[in-house]
Protein backbone atom coordinates (compact mmCIF):
# COMPACT_ATOMS: atom_id res chain seq x y z
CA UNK A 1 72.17 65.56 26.82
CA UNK A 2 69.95 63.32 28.34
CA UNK A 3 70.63 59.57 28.35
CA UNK A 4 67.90 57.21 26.83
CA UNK A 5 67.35 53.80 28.26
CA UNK A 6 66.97 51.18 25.89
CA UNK A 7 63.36 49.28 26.21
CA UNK A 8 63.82 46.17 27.19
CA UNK A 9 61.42 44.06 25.75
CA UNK A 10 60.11 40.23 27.55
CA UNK A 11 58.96 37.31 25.67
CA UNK A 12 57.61 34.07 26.73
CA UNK A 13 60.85 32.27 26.05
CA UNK A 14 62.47 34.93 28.08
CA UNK A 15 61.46 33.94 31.48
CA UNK A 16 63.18 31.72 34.15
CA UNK A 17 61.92 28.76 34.72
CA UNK A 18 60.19 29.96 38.19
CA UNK A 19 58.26 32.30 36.55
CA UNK A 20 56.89 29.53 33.81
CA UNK A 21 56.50 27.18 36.54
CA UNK A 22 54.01 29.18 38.77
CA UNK A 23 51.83 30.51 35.09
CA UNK A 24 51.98 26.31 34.69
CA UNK A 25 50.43 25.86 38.26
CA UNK A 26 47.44 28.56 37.17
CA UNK A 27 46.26 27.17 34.83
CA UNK A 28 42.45 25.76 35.38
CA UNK A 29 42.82 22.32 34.57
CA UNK A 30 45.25 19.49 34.06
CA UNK A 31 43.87 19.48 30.22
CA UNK A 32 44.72 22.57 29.92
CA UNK A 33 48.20 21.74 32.14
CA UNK A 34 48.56 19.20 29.43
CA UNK A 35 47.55 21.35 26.21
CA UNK A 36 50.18 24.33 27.24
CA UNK A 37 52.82 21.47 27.86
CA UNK A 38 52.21 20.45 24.20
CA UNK A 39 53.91 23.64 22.96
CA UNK A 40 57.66 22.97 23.27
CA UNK A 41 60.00 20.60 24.75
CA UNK A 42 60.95 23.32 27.72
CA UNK A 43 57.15 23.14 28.59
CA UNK A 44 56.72 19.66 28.77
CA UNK A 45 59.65 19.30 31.07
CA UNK A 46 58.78 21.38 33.84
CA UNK A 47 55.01 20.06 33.58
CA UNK A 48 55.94 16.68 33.83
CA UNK A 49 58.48 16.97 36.66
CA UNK A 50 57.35 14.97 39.55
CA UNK A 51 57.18 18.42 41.67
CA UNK A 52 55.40 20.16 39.84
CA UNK A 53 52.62 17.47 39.51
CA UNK A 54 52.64 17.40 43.13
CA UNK A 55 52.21 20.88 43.15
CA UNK A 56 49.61 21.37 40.85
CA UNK A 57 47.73 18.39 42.05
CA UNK A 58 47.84 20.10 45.19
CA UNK A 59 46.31 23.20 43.59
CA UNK A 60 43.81 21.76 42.14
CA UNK A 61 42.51 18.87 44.62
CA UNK A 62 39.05 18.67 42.89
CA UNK A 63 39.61 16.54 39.70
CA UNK A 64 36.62 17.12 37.36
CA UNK A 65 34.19 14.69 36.69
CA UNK A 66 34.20 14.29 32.41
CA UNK A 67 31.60 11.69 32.44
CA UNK A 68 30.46 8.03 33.41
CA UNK A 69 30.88 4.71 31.67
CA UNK A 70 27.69 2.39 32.15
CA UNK A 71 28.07 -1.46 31.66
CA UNK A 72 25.15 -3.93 31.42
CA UNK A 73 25.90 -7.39 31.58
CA UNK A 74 22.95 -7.89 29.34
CA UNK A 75 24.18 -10.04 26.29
CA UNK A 76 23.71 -7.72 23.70
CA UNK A 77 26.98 -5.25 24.34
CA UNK A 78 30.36 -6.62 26.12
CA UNK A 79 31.55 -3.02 25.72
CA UNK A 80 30.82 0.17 28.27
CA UNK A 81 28.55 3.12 27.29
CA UNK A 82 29.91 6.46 27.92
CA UNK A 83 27.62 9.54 29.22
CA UNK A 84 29.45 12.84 29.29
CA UNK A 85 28.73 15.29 32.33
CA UNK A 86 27.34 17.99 31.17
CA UNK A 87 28.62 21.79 31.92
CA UNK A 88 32.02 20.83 31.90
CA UNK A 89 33.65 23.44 34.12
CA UNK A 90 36.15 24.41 31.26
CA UNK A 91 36.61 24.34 27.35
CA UNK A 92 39.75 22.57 27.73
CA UNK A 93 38.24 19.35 29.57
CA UNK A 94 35.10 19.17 26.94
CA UNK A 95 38.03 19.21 24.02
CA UNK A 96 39.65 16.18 25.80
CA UNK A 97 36.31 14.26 25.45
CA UNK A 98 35.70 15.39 21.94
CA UNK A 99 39.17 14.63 20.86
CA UNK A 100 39.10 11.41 22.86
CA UNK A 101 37.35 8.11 21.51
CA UNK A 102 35.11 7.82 24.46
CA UNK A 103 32.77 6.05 22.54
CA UNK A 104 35.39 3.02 22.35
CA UNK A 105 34.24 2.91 18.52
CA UNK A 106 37.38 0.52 17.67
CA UNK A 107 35.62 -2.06 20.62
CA UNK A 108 32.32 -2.16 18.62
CA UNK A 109 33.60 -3.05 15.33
CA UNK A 110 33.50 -6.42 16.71
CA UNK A 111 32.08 -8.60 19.54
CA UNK A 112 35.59 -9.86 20.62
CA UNK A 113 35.85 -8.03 23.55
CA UNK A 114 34.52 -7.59 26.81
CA UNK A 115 35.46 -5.36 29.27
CA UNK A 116 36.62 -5.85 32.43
CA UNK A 117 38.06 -2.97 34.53
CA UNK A 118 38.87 0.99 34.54
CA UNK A 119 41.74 2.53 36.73
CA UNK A 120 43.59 5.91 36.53
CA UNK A 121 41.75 6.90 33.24
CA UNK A 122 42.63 3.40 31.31
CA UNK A 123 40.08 0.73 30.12
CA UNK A 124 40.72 -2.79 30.12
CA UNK A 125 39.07 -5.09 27.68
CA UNK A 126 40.00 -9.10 27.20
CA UNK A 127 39.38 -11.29 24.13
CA UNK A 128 39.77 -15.32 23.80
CA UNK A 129 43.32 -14.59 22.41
CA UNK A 130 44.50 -11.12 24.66
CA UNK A 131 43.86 -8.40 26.38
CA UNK A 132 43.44 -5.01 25.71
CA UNK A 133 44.12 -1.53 27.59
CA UNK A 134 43.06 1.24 26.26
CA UNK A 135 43.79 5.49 26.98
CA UNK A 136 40.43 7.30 25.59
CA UNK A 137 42.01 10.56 25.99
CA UNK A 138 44.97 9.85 23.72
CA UNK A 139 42.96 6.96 21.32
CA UNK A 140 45.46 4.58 22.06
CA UNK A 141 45.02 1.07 22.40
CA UNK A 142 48.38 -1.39 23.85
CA UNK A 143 47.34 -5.16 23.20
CA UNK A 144 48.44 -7.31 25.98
CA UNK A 145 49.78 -11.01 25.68
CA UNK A 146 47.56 -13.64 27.46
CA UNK A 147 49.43 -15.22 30.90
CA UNK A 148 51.48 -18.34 29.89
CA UNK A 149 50.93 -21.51 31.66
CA UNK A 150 47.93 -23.28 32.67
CA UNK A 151 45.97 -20.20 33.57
CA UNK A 152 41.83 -20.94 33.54
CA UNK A 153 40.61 -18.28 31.95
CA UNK A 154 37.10 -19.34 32.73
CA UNK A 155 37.85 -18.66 36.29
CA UNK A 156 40.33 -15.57 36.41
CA UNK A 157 40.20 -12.16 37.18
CA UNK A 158 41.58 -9.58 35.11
CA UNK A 159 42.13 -5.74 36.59
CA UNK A 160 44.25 -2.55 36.05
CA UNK A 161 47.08 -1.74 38.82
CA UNK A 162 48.09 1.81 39.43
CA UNK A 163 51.68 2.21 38.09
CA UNK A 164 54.21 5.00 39.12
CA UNK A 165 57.18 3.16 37.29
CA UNK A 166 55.69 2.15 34.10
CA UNK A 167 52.56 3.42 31.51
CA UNK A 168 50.30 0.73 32.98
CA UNK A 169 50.12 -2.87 34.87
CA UNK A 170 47.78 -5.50 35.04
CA UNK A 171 47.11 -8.22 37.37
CA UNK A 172 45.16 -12.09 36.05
CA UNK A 173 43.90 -13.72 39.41
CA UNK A 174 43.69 -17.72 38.99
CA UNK A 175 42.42 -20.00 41.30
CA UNK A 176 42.77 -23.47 42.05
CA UNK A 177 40.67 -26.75 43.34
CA UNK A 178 42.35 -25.82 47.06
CA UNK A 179 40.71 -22.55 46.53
CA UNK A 180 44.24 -21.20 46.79
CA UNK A 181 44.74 -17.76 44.67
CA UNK A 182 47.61 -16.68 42.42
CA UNK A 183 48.25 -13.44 41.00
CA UNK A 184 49.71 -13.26 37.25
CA UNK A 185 51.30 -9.58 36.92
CA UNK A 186 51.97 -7.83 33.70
CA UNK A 187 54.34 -4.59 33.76
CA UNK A 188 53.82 -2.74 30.42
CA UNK A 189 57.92 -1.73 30.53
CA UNK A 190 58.91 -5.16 31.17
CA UNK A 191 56.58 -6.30 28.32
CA UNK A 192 55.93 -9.72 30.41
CA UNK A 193 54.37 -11.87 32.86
CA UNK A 194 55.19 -12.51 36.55
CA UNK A 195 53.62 -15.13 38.61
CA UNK A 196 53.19 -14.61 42.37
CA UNK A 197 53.55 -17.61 44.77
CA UNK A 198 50.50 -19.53 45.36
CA UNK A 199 48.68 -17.54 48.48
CA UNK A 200 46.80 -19.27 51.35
CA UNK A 201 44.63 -16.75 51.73
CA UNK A 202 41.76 -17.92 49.16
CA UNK A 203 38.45 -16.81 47.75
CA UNK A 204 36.26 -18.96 48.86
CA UNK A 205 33.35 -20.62 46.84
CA UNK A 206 34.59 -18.69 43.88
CA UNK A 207 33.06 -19.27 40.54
CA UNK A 208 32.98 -17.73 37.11
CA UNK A 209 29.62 -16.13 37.64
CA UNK A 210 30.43 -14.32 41.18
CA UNK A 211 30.52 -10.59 40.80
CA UNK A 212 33.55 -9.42 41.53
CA UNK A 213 33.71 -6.10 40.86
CA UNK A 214 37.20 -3.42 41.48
CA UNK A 215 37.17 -1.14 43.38
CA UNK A 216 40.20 0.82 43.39
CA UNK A 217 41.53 3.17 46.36
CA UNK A 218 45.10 4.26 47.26
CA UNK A 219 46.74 1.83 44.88
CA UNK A 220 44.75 -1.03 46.06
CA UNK A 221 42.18 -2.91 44.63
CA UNK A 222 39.27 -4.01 46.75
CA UNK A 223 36.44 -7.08 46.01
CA UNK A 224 33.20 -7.45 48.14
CA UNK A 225 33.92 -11.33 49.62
CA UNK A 226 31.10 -12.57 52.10
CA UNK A 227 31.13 -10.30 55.57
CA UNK A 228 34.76 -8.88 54.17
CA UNK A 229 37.06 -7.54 52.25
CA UNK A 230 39.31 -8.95 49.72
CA UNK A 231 42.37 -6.54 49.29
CA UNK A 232 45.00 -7.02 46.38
CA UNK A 233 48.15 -4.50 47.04
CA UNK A 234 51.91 -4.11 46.09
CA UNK A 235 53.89 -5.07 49.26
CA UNK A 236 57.88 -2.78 50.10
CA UNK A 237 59.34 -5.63 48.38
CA UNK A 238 58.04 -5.34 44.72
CA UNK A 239 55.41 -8.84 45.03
CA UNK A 240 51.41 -8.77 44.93
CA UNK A 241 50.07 -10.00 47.76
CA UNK A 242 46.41 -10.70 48.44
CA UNK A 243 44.57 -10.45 51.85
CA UNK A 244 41.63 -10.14 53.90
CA UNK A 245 40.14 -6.75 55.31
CA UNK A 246 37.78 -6.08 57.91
CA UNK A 247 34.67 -4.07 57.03
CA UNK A 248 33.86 -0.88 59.24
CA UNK A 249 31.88 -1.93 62.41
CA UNK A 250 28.25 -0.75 60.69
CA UNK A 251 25.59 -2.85 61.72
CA UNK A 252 24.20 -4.90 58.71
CA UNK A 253 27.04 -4.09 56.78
CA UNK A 254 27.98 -7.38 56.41
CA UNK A 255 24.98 -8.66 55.10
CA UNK A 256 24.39 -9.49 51.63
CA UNK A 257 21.52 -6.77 51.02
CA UNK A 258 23.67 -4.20 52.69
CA UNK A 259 24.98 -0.80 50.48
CA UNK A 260 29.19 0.28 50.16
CA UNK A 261 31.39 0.83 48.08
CA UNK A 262 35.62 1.48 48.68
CA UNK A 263 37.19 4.32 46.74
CA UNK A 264 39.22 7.24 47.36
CA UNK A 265 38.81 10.73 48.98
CA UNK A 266 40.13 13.88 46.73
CA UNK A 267 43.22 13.27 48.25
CA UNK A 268 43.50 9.82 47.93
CA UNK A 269 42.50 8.68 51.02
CA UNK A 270 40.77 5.20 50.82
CA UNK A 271 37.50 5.33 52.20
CA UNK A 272 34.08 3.19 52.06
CA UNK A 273 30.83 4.76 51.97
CA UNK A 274 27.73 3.52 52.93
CA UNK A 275 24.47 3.82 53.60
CA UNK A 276 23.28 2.07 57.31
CA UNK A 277 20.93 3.37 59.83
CA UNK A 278 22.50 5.76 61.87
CA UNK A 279 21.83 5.60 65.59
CA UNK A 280 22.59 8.71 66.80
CA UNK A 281 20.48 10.90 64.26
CA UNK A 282 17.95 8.23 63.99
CA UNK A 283 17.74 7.70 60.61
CA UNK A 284 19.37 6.26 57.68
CA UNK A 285 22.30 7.97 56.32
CA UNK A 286 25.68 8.23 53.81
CA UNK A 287 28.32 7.51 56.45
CA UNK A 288 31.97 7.77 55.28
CA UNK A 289 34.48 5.60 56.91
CA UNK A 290 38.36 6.11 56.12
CA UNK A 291 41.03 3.58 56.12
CA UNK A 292 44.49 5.07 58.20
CA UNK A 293 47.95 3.53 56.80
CA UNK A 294 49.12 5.17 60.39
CA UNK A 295 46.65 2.94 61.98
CA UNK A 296 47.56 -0.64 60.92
CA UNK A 297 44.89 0.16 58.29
CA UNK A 298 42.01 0.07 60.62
CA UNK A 299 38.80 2.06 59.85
CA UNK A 300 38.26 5.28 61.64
CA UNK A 301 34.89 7.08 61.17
CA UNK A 302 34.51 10.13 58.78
CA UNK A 303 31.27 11.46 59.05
CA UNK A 304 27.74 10.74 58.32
CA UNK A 305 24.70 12.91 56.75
CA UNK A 306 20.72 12.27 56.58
CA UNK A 307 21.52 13.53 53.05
CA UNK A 308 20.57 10.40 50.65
CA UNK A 309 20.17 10.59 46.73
CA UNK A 310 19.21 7.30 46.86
CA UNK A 311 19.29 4.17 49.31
CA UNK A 312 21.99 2.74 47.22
CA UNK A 313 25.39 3.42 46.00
CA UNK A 314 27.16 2.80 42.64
CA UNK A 315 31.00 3.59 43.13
CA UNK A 316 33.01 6.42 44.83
CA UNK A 317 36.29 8.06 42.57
CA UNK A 318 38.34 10.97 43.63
CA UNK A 319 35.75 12.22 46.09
CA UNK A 320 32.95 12.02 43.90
CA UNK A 321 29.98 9.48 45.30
CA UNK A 322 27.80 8.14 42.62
CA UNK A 323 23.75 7.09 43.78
CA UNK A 324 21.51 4.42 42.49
CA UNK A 325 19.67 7.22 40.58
CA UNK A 326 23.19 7.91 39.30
CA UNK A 327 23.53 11.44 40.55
CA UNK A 328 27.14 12.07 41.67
CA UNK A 329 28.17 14.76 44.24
CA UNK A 330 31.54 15.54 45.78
CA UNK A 331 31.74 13.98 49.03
CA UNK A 332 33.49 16.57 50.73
CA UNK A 333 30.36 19.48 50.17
CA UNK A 334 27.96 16.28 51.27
CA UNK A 335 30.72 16.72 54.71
CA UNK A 336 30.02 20.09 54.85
CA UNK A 337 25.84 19.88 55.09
CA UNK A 338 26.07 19.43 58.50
CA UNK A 339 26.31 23.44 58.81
CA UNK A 340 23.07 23.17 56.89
CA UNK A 341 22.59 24.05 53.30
CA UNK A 342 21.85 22.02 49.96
CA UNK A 343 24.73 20.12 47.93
CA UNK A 344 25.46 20.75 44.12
CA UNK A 345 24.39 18.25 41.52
CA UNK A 346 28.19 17.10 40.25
CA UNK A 347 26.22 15.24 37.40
CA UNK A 348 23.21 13.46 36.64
CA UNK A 349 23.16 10.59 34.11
CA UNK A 350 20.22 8.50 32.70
CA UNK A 351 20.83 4.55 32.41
CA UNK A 352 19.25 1.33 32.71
CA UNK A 353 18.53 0.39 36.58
CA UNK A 354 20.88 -2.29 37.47
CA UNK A 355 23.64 -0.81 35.66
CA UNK A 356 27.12 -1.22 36.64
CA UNK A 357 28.59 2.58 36.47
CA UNK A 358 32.22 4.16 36.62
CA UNK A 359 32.73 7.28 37.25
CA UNK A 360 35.13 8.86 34.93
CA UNK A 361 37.05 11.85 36.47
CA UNK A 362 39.50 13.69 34.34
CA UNK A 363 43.13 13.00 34.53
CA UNK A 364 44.98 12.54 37.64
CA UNK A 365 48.74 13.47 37.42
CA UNK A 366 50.06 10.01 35.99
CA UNK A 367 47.25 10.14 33.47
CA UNK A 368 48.49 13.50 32.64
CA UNK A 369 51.93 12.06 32.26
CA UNK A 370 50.17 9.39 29.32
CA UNK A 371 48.54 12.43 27.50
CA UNK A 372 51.53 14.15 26.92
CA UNK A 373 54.14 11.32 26.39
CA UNK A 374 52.17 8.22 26.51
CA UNK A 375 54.98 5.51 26.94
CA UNK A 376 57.28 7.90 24.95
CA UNK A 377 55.21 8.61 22.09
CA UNK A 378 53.89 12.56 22.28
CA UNK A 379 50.18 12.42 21.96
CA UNK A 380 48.63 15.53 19.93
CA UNK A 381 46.94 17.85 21.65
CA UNK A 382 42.79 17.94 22.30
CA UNK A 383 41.61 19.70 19.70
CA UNK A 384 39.85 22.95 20.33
């Protein structure tokens, strides 16, 4: 009689976690990463391991651009205006901006706030009484206590810090009459304010109406100051500290007409861009300069094309450069025109000249860490 072998039948819950793991790291996107992880506790743990984020970050270095947020100072609106990109390269990332509040509609019930920085996929706003930070992925809004103490809030500086230990951070720069500068640092899972010691290294001829816009790269923020840089980073030992930066040596770079901006490289690699006449093709071009934490963080020169959107640049973000004419392309196809060729549109986006613009890209890993357990509440999934 001849034997019969039972059928063995395989489920989803059936297989090891290796298996799981590498159907996790194929998926398109990290909102779709995030809407699988959704589906059961098992899920969410291997997504959110700090391996596998690293793994599928390194998948998937290109982080898609969702849309822009445009900000004129012009009196009327304190609050950003949000474009979406259009052609979103998957259904996944247009349900995260449908079932998002990327309109900020709970900021324009009133005129309380006014915004004041974007990092990592978070908005910060600030009223007379507190601030605000706000996820518009997961709708969730964390109100933050004002510093204590004699802080002028005239004169300060409120930004966003990149945070691997905690949801978010944010940092109030003060200054005083010796044009010294102290940082006030909030750490959303302390729930309070730390001052910094009073640094010598000062902003000088600061005032309320300077523009002193972020610009965030590798965990640092940078501010334009005079014929430098002013850098703001997290030293070994846990403090803020604040310092000075050389620019690149770009001739006219320094001066106050000239075009850069600092941001970061798809793989988070701070770099400036900028656009400065270029001596050996004898023209003006987009020159990309990156900064080398093997180097003493000196500049080192990237590369350079005569390709030019416009003769002005609005921000950089995960290897996506942003033009005056606010078309954005990915910096590293602009690298690769040099073999000839014509780069991709990323996005195109209609706003009022002069307008300050942030690129929005979708979720890096941490942000991916907020839309599935945002500070240990699970968020619901984008809906479909």
């Amino acid at each position: 009689m001849q034997n019969t072998s039972k059928i063995s039948s395989t489920t989803i819950t059936s297989l090891s976690d290796d298996v799981l793991t590498e159907i996790l790291f194929r998926l398109p996107s990290l909102a779709s990463l995030a809407r699988a992880a959704l589906t059961c506790p098992r899920w969410r743990r291997l997504a959110t391991s700090c391996d596998f984020l690293a793994g599928f970050g390194a998948r998937h270095a290109s982080l898609p651009l969702l849309g822009c947020f445009f900000y004129a100072d012009d009196g009327y609106f304190e609050v950003p205006v949000f474009q979406r990109a259009r052609n979103l390269p998957d259904m996944d990332l247009a349900a995260v901006v449908r079932g998002g509040d990327f309109l900020l509609s709970s900021f324009f019930e009133d005129d309380l706030w006014t915004f004041k920085d974007i990092c990592q996929g978070l908005l910060l706003f600030a009223s007379d009484d507190e601030l605000a930070v706000f996820n518009p992925v997961s709708r969730r809004r964390t109100c933050v206590p004002l510093p204590n103490g004699e802080h002028d809030r005239e004169t300060s500086v409120d930004c966003l810090l990149p945070a691997a230990d905690a949801a978010f951070r944010v940092v109030s720069l003060e200054r005083d009459e010796q044009e010294r500068v102290r940082v006030h640092e909030y750490n959303s899972r302390m729930g309070e304010w730390r001052p910094q010691p009073w640094t010598p290294h000062g902003i000088i001829n600061w005032s309320p109406d300077d523009s002193l816009r972020a610009m965030h790269a590798a965990g640092r923020i940078y501010w334009k100051h005079s014929n430098k840089l002013l850098c703001l980073e997290t030293a070994p030992s846990g403090s803020v500290q604040v310092s000075h930066v050389a620019l690149p040596p770009v001739p006219g770079l320094a001066e106050a007409a000239a075009s850069y901006v600092v941001g970061d490289m798809e793989d988070g690699t701070c770099c400036l861009a900028c656009v400065a006449m270029s001596r050996r093709l004898r023209s003006r071009t987009l020159q990309v300069w990156l900064r080398r934490e093997d180097g003493g963080g000196s500049w080192e020169f990237g590369w350079e094309t005569k390709f030019l959107s416009g003769y002005s640049l609005c921000a950089v973000n995960a290897g996506v450069v942003l033009f005056e004419d606010y078309r954005a392309y990915r910096l590293n196809e602009l690298d690769e025109l040099r073999f000839g060729g014509y780069p991709q549109t990323e996005a195109s986006f209609f706003a009022s000249r002069g307008s300050e613009a942030y690129p929005y890209v979708a979720c890096s890993t941490v942000l991916l860490g907020r839309l599935i357990q945002d500070d240990g509440d699970e968020a619901r999934a984008p809906p479909g």
